[in-house]
C-alpha atoms as a PDB file:
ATOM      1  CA  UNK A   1     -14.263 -34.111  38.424  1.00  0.00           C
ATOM      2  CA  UNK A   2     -16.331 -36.815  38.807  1.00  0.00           C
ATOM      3  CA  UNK A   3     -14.535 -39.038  36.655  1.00  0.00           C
ATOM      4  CA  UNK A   4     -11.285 -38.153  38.084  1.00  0.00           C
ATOM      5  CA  UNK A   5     -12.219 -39.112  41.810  1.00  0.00           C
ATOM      6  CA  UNK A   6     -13.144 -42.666  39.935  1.00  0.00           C
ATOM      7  CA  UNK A   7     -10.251 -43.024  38.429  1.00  0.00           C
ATOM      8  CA  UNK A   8      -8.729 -42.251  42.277  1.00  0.00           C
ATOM      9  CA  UNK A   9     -10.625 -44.679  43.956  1.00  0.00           C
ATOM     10  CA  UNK A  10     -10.093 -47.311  41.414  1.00  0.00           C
ATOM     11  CA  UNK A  11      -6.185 -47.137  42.251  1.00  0.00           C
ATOM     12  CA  UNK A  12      -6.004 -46.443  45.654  1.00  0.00           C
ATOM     13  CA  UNK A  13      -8.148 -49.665  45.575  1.00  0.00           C
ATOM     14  CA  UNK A  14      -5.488 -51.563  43.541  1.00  0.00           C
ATOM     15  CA  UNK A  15      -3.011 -50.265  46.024  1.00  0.00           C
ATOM     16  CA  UNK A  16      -4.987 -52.145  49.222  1.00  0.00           C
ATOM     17  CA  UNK A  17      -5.586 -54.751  47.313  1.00  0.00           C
ATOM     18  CA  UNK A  18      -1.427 -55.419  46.024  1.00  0.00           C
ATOM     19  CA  UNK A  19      -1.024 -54.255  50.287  1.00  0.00           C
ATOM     20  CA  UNK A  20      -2.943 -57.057  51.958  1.00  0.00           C
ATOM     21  CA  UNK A  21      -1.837 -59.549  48.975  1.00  0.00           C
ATOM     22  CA  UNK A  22       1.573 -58.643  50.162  1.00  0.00           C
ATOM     23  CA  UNK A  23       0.829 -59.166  53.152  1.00  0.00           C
ATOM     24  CA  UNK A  24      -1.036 -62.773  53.033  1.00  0.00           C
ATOM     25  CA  UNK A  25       1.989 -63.958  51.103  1.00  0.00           C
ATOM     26  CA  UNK A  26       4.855 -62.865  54.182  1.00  0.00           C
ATOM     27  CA  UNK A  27       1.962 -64.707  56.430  1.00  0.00           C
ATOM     28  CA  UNK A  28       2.386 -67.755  54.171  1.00  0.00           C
ATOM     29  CA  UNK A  29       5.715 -67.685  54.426  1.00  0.00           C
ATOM     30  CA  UNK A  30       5.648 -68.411  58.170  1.00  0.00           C
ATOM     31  CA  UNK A  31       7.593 -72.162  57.517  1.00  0.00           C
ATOM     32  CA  UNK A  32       6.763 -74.389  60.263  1.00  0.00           C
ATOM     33  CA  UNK A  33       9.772 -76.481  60.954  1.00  0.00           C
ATOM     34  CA  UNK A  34      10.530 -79.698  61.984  1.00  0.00           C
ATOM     35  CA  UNK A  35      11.041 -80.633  65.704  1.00  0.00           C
ATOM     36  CA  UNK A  36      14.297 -80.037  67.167  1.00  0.00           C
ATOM     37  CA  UNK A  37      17.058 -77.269  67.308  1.00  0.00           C
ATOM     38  CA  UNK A  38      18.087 -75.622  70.203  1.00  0.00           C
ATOM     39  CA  UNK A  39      16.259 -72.560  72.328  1.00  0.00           C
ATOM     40  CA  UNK A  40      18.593 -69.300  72.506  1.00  0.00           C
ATOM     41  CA  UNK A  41      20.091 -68.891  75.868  1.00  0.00           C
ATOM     42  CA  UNK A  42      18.210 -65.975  78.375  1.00  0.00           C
ATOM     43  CA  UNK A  43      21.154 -64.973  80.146  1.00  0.00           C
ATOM     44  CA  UNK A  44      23.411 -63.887  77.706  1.00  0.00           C
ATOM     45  CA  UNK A  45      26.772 -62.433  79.283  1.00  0.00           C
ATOM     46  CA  UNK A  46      29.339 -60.453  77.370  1.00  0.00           C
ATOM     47  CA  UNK A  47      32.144 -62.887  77.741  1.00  0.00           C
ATOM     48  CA  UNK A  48      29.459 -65.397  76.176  1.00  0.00           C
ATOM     49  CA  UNK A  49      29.685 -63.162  72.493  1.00  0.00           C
ATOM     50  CA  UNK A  50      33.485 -64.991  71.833  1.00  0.00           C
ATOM     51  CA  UNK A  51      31.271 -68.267  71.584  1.00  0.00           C
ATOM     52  CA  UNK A  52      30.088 -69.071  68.724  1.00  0.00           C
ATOM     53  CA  UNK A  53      27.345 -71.642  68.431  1.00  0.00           C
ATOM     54  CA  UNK A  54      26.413 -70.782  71.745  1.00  0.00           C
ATOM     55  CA  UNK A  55      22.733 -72.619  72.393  1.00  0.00           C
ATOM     56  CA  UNK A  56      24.672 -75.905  71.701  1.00  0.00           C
ATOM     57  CA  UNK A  57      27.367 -75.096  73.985  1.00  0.00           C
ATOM     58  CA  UNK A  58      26.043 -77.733  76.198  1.00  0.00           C
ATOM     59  CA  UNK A  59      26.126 -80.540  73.899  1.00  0.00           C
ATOM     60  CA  UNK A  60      29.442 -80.053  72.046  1.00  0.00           C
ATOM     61  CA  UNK A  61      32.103 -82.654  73.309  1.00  0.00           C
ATOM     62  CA  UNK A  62      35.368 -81.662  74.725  1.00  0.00           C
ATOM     63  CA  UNK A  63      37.282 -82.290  71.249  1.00  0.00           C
ATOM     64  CA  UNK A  64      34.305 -80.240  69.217  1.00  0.00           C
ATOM     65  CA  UNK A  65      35.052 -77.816  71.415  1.00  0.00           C
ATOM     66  CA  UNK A  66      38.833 -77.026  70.407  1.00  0.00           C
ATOM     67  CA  UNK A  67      36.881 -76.968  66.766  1.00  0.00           C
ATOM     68  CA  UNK A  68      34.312 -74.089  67.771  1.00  0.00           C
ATOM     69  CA  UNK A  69      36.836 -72.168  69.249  1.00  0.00           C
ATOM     70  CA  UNK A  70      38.942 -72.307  66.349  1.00  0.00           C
ATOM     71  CA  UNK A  71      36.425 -71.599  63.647  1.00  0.00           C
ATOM     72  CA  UNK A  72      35.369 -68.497  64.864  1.00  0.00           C
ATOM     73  CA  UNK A  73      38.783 -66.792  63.158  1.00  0.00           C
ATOM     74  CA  UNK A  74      37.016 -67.862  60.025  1.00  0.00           C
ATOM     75  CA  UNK A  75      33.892 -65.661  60.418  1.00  0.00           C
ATOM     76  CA  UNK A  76      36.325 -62.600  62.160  1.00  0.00           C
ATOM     77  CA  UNK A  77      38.108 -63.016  58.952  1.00  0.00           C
ATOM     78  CA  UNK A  78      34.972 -62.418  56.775  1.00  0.00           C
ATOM     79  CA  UNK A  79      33.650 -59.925  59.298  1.00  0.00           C
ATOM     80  CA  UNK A  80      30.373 -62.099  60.430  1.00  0.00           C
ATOM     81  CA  UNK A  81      28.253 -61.523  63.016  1.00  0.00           C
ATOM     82  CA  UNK A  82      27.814 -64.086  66.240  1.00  0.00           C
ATOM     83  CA  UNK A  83      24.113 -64.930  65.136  1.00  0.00           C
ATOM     84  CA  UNK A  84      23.830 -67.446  67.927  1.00  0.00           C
ATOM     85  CA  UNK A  85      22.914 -65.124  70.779  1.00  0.00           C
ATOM     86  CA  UNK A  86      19.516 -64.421  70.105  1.00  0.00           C
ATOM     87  CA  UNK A  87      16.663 -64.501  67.739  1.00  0.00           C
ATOM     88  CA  UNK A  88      16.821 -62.303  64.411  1.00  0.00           C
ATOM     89  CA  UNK A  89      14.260 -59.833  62.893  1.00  0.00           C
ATOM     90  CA  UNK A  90      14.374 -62.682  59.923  1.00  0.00           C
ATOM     91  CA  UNK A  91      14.937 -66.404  59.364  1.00  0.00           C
ATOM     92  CA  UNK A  92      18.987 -66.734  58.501  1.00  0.00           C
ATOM     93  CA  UNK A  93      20.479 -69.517  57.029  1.00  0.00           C
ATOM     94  CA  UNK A  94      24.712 -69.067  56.526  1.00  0.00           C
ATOM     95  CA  UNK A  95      26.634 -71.422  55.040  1.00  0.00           C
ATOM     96  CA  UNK A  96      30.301 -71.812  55.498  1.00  0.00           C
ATOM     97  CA  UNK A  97      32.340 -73.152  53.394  1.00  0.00           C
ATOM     98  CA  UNK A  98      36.160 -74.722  54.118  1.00  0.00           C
ATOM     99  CA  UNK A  99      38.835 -76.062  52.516  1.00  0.00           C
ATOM    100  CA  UNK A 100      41.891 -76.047  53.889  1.00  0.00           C
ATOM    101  CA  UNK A 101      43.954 -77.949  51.679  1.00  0.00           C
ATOM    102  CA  UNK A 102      43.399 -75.658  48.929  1.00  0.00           C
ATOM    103  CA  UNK A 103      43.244 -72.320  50.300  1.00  0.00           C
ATOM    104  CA  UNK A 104      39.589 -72.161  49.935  1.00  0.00           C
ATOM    105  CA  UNK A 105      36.711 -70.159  52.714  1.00  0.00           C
ATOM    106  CA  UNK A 106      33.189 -68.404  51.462  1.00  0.00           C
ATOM    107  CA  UNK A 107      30.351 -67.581  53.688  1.00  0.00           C
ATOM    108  CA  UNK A 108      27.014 -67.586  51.586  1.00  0.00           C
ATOM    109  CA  UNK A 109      23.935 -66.596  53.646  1.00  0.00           C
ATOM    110  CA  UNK A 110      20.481 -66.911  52.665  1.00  0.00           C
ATOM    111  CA  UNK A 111      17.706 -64.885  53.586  1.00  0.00           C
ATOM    112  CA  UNK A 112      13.847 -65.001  52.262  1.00  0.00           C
ATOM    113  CA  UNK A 113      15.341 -61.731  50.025  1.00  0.00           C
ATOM    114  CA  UNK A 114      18.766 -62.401  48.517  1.00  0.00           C
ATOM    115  CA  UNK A 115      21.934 -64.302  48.992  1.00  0.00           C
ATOM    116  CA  UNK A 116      24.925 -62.862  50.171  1.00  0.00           C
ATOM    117  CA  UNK A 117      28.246 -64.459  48.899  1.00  0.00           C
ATOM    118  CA  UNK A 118      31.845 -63.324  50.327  1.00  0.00           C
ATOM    119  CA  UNK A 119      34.419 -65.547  48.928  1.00  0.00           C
ATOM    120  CA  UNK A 120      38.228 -65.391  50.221  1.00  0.00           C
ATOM    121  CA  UNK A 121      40.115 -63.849  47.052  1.00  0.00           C
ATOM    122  CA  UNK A 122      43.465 -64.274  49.024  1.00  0.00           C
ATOM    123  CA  UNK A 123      45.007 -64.867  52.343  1.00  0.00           C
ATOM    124  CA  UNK A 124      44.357 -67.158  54.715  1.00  0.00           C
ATOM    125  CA  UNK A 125      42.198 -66.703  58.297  1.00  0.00           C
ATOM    126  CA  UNK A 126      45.023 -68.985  60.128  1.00  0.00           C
ATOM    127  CA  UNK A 127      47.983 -68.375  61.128  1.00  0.00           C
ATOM    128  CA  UNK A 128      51.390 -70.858  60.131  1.00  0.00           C
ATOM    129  CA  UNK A 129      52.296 -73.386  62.526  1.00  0.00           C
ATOM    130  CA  UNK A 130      56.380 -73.692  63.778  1.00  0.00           C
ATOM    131  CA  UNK A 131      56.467 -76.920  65.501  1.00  0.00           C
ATOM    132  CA  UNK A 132      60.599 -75.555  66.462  1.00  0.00           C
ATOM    133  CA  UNK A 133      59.194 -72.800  68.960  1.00  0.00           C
ATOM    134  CA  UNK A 134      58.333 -75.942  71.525  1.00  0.00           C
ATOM    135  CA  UNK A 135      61.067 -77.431  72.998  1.00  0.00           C
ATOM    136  CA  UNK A 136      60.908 -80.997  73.563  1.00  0.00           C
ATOM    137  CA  UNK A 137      58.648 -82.034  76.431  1.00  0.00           C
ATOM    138  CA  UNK A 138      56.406 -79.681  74.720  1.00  0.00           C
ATOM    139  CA  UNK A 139      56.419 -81.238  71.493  1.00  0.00           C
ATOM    140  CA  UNK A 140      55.617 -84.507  72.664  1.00  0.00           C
ATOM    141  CA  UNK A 141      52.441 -83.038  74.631  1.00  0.00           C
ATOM    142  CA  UNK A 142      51.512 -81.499  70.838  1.00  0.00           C
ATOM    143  CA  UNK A 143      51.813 -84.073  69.416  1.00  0.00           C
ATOM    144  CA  UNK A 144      49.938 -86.812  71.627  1.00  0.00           C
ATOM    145  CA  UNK A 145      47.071 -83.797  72.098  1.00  0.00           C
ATOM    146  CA  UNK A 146      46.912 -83.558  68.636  1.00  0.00           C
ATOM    147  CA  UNK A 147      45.955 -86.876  68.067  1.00  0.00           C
ATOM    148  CA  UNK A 148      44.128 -88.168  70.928  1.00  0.00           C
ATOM    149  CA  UNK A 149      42.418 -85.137  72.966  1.00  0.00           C
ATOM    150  CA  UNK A 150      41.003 -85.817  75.022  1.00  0.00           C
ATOM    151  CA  UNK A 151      43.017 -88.516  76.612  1.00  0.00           C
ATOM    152  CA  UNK A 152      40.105 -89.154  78.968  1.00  0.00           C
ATOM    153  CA  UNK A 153      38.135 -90.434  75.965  1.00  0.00           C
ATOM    154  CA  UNK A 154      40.472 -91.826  73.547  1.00  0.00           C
ATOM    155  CA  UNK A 155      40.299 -95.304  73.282  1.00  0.00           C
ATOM    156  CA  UNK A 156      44.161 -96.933  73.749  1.00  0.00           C
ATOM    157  CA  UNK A 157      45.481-100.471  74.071  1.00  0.00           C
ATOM    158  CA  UNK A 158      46.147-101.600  77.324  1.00  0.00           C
ATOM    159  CA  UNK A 159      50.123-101.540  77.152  1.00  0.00           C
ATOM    160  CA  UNK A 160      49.011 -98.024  75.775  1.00  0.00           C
ATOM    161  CA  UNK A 161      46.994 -96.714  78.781  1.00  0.00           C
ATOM    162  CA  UNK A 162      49.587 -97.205  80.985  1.00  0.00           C
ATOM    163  CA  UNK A 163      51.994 -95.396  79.510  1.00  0.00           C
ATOM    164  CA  UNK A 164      48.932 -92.642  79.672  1.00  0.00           C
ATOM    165  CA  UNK A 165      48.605 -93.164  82.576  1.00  0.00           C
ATOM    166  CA  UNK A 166      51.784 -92.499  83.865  1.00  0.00           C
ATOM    167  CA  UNK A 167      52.480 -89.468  81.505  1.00  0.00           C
ATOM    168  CA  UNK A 168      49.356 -87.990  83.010  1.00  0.00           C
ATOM    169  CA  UNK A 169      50.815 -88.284  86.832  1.00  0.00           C
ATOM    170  CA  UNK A 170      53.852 -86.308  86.015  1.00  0.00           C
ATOM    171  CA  UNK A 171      51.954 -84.075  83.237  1.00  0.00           C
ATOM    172  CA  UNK A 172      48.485 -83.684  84.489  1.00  0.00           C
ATOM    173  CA  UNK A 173      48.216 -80.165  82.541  1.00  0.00           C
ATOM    174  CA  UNK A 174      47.400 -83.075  79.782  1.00  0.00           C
ATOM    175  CA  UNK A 175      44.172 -82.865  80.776  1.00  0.00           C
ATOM    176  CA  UNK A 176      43.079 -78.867  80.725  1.00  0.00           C
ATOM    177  CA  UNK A 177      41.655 -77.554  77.567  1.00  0.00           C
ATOM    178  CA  UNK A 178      43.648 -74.598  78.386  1.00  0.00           C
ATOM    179  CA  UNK A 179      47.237 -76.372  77.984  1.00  0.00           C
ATOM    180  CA  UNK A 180      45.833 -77.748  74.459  1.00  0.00           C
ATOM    181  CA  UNK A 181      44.989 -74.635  73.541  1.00  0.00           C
ATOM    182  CA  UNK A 182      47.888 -72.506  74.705  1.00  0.00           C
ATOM    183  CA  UNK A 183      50.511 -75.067  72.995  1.00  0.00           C
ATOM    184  CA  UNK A 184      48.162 -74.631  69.586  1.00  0.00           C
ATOM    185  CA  UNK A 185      48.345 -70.553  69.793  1.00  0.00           C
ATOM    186  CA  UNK A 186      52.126 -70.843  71.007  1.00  0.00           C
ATOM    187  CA  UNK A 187      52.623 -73.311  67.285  1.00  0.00           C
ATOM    188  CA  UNK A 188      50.356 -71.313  65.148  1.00  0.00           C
ATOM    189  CA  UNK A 189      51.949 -67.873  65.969  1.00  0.00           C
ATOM    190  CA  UNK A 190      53.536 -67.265  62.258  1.00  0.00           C
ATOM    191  CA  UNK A 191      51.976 -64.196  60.633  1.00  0.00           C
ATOM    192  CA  UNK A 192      50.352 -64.476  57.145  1.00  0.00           C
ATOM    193  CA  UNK A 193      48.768 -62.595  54.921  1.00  0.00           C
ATOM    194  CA  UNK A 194      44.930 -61.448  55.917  1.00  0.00           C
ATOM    195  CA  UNK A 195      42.524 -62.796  54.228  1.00  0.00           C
ATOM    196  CA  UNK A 196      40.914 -60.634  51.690  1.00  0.00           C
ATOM    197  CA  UNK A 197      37.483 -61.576  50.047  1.00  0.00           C
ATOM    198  CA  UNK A 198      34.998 -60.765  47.453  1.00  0.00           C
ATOM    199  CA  UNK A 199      31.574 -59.697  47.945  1.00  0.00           C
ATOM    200  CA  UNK A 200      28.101 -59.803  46.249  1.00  0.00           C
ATOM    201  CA  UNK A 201      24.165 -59.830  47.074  1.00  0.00           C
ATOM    202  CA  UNK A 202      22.173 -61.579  44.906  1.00  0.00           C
ATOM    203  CA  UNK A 203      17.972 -61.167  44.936  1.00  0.00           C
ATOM    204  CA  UNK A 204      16.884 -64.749  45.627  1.00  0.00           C
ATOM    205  CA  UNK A 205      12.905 -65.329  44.211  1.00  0.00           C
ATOM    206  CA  UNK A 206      10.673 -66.571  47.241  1.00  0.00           C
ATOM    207  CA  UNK A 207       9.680 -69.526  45.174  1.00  0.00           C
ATOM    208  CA  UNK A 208      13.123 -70.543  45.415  1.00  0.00           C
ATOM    209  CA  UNK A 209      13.473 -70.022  48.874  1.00  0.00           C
ATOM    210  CA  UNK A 210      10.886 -71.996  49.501  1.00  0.00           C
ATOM    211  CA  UNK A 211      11.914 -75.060  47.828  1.00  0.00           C
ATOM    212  CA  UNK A 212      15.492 -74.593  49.443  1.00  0.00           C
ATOM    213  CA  UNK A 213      14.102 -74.603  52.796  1.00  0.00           C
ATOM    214  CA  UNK A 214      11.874 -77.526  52.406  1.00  0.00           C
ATOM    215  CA  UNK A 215      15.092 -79.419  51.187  1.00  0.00           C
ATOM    216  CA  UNK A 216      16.415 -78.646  54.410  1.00  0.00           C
ATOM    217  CA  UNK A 217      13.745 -79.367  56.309  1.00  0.00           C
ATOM    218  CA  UNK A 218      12.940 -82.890  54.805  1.00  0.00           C
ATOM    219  CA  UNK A 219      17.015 -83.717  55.039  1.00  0.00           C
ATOM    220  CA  UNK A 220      16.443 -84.685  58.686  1.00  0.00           C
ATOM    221  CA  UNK A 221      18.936 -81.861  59.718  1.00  0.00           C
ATOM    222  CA  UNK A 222      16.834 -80.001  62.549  1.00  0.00           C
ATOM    223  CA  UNK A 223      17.851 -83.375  64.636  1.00  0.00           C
ATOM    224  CA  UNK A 224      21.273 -84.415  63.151  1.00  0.00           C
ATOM    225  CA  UNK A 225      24.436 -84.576  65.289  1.00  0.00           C
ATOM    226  CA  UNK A 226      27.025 -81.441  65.600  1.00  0.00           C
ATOM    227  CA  UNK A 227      29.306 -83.428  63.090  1.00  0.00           C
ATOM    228  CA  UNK A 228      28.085 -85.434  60.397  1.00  0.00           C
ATOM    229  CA  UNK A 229      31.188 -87.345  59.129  1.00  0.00           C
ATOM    230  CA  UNK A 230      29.604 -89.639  56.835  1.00  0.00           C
ATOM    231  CA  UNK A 231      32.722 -90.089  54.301  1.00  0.00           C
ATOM    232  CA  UNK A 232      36.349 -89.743  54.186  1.00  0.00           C
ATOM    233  CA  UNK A 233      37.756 -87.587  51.482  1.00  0.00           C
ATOM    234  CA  UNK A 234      41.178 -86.403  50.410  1.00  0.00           C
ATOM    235  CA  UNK A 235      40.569 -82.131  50.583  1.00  0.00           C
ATOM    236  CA  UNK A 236      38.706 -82.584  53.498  1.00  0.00           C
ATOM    237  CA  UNK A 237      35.859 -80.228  52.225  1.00  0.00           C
ATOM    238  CA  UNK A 238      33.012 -79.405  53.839  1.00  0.00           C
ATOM    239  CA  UNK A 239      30.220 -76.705  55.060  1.00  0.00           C
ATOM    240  CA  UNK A 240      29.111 -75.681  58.115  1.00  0.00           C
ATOM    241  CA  UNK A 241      25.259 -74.754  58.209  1.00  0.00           C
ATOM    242  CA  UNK A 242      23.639 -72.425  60.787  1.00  0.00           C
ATOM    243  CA  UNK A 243      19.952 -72.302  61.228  1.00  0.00           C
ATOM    244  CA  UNK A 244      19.029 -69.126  63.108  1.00  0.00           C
ATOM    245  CA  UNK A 245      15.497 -68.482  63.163  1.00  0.00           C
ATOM    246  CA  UNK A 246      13.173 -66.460  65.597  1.00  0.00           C
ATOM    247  CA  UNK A 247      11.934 -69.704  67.197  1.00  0.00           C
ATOM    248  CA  UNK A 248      15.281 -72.012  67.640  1.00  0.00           C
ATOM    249  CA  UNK A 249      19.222 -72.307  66.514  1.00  0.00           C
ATOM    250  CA  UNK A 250      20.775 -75.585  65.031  1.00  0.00           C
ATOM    251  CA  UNK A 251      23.977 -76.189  63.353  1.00  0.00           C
ATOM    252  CA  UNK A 252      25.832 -79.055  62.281  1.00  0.00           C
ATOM    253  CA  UNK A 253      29.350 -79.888  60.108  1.00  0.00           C
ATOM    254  CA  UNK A 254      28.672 -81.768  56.969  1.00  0.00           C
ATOM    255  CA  UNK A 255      31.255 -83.401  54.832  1.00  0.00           C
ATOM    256  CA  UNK A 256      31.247 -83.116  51.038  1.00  0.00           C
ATOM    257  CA  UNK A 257      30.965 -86.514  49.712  1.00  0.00           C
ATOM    258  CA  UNK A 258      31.199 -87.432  46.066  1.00  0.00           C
ATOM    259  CA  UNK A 259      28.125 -90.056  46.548  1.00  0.00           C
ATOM    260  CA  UNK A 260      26.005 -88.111  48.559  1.00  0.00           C
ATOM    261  CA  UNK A 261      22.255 -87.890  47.204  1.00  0.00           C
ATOM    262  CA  UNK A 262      20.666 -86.827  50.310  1.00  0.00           C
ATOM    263  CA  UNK A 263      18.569 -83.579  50.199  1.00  0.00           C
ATOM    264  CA  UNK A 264      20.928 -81.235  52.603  1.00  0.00           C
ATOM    265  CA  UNK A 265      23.936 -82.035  49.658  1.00  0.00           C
ATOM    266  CA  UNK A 266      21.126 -80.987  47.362  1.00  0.00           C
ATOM    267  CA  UNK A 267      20.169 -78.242  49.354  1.00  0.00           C
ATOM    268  CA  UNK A 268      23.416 -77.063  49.566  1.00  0.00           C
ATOM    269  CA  UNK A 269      23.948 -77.472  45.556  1.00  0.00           C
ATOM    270  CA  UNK A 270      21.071 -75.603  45.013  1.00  0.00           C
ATOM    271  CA  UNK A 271      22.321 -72.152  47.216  1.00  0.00           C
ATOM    272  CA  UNK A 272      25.962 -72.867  44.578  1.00  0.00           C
ATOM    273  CA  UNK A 273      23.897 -72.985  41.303  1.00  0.00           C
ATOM    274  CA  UNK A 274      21.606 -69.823  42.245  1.00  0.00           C
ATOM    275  CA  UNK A 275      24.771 -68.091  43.646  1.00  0.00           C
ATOM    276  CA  UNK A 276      27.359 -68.648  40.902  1.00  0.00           C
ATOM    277  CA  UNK A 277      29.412 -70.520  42.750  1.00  0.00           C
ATOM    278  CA  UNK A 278      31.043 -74.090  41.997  1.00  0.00           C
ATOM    279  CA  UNK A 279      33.340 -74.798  44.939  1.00  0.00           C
ATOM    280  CA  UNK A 280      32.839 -78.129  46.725  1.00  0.00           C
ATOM    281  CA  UNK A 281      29.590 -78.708  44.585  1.00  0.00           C
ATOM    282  CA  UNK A 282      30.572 -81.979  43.563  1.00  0.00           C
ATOM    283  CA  UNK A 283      32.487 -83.461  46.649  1.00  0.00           C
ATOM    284  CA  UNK A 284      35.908 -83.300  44.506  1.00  0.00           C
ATOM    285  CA  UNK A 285      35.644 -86.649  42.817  1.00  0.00           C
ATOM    286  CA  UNK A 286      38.046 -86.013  40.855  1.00  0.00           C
ATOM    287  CA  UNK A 287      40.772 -85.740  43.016  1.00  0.00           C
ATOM    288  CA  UNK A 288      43.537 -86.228  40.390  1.00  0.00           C
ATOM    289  CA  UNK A 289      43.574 -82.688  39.238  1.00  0.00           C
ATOM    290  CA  UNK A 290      44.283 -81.364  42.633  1.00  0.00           C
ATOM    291  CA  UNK A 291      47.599 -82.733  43.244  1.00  0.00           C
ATOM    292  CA  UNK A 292      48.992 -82.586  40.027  1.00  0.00           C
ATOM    293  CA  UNK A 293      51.308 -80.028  40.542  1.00  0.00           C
ATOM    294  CA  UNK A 294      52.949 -83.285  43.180  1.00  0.00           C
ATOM    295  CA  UNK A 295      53.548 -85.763  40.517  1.00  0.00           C
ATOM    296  CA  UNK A 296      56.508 -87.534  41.918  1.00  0.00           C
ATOM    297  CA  UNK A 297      58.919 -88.315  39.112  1.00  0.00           C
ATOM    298  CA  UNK A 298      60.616 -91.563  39.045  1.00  0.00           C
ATOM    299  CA  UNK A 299      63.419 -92.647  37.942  1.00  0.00           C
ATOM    300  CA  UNK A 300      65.386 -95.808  36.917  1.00  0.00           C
ATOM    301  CA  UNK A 301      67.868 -97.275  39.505  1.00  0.00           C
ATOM    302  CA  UNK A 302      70.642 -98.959  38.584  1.00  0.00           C
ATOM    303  CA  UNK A 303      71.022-102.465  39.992  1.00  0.00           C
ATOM    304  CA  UNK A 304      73.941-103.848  41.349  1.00  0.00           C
ATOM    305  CA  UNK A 305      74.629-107.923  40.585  1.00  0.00           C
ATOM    306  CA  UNK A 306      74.885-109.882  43.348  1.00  0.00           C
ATOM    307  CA  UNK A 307      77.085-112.671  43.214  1.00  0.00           C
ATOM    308  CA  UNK A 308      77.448-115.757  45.356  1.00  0.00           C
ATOM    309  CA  UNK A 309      80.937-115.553  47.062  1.00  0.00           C
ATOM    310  CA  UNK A 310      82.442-118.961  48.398  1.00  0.00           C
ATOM    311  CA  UNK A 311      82.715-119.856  51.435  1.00  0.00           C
END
């Protein structure tokens, strides 16, 4: 009997011992980050839940803002959470991936725990645009908000402005976001097919977290802009990361570039490799097996000899 109650007290003090180890080590893994970020909002109102990226609401420009809006149908697509209107039970880091020109979307968030990877399989979370349901007036407003909204800070030549300028006295609807946005919903109004997409958890060791997060953190991306466009690439590829942590929210848009060594590219790389996933890892350099399915063919042309007639 003796023996037996040592034997009990022996493991039940293992098990307090493996309890307040466990413990000490979720205490470590309070990460102090760098300054900046944004605080969450207080007053949170309902219609405020269609917004996503809301504690850098203020600080978006006007022509950001037409891109916030949109990208939203890419996380009702994949069935994501707004996880900007307050703080979470856990530290959350999602990135989004986009490519347009190939068909491509995936969410991948990252938690201290696991990864969670939904990748579109088919589908698309846009709809198609028909340019013919504007009639002409219209179409010109499109098309001039399309490539310079908003007029009040795009930058024309002075023979330019005025023509601006007096487009804007008989059209001043030019200037409400809700005229841009009406024409785009009115133009993208052709049905495809819903996007369908895989998904898959993955446990993530804390070790590997760690060194994620400290890639991030040393990147200089707690006090980066909203939209880092520091290269110009053919796909247009890209991620959108979302820091939402109990303390503070940041996010910012980050182009893929071929060249890129800095340590959010790595970070990002990092999340693919331990995830299984290869899209946009390298920043497409080679951009010649993408449009290979366009090879233009050419063909001779017969030339016709010109001769000198007299006068």
């Amino acid at each position: 009997m003796k023996g037996l109650l040592t034997r009990l007290a022996i493991i039940s003090s293992f098990i307090l011992s493996f309890y307040f180890t466990a413990c000490k080590s979720d205490e470590n893994l309070n990460i102090v980050y760098p300054e900046g970020g944004y605080p969450y909002l207080n007053d949170v109102k309902p219609v405020d839940s269609n917004f996503y990226f809301l504690p850098v609401r203020h600080t978006i420009s006007r022509s950001d803002s037409i891109f916030v809006l949109n990208y939203k149908k890419i996380f009702k697509s994949f069935n994501e959470p707004n996880l900007s209107l307050g703080p979470p039970a856990e530290d959350i880091f999602r990135f989004t991936y986009e490519c347009p020109f190939l068909g491509e979307w995936a969410i991948i968030t990252l938690t201290k725990d696991k990864i969670i990877i939904k990748e579109n399989k088919s589908g698309s979370p846009y709809k198609a645009p028909n340019e013919e349901v504007l009639d002409s007036i219209e179409k010109l407003h499109y098309y001039l908000l399309e490539s310079y909204y908003p007029l009040t800070e795009a930058k024309f030549p002075v023979w330019r402005k005025k023509h601006i300028d007096s487009l804007l006295k008989v059209y001043p609807q030019l200037l409400e976001p809700g005229y841009y946005m009406k024409l785009q919903e009115k133009v993208f109004s052709v049905n495809q097919k819903p996007l369908e997409y895989s998904l898959k958890s993955i446990k993530i060791p804390r070790s590997k977290y760690l060194y994620i997060i400290q890639l991030i953190n040393e990147s200089g991306y707690w006090n980066m802009q909203y939209d880092v466009e520091n290269c110009s690439i053919m796909d247009g590829s890209g991620f959108f990361l979302e820091a939402i942590t109990k303390n503070k929210y940041k996010c910012t848009v980050f182009t893929l570039c071929p060249d890129d060594t800095s340590s959010l590219k790595e970070a990002y790389n990092e999340v693919l490799k331990y995830a299984g996933v290869d899209y946009g890892k390298l920043g497409r350099e080679d951009t010649t097996k993408l449009i290979e399915h366009d090879k233009i063919e050419v063909r001779e042309i017969p030339l016709i000899e010109l001769k000198q007639e007299n006068n």
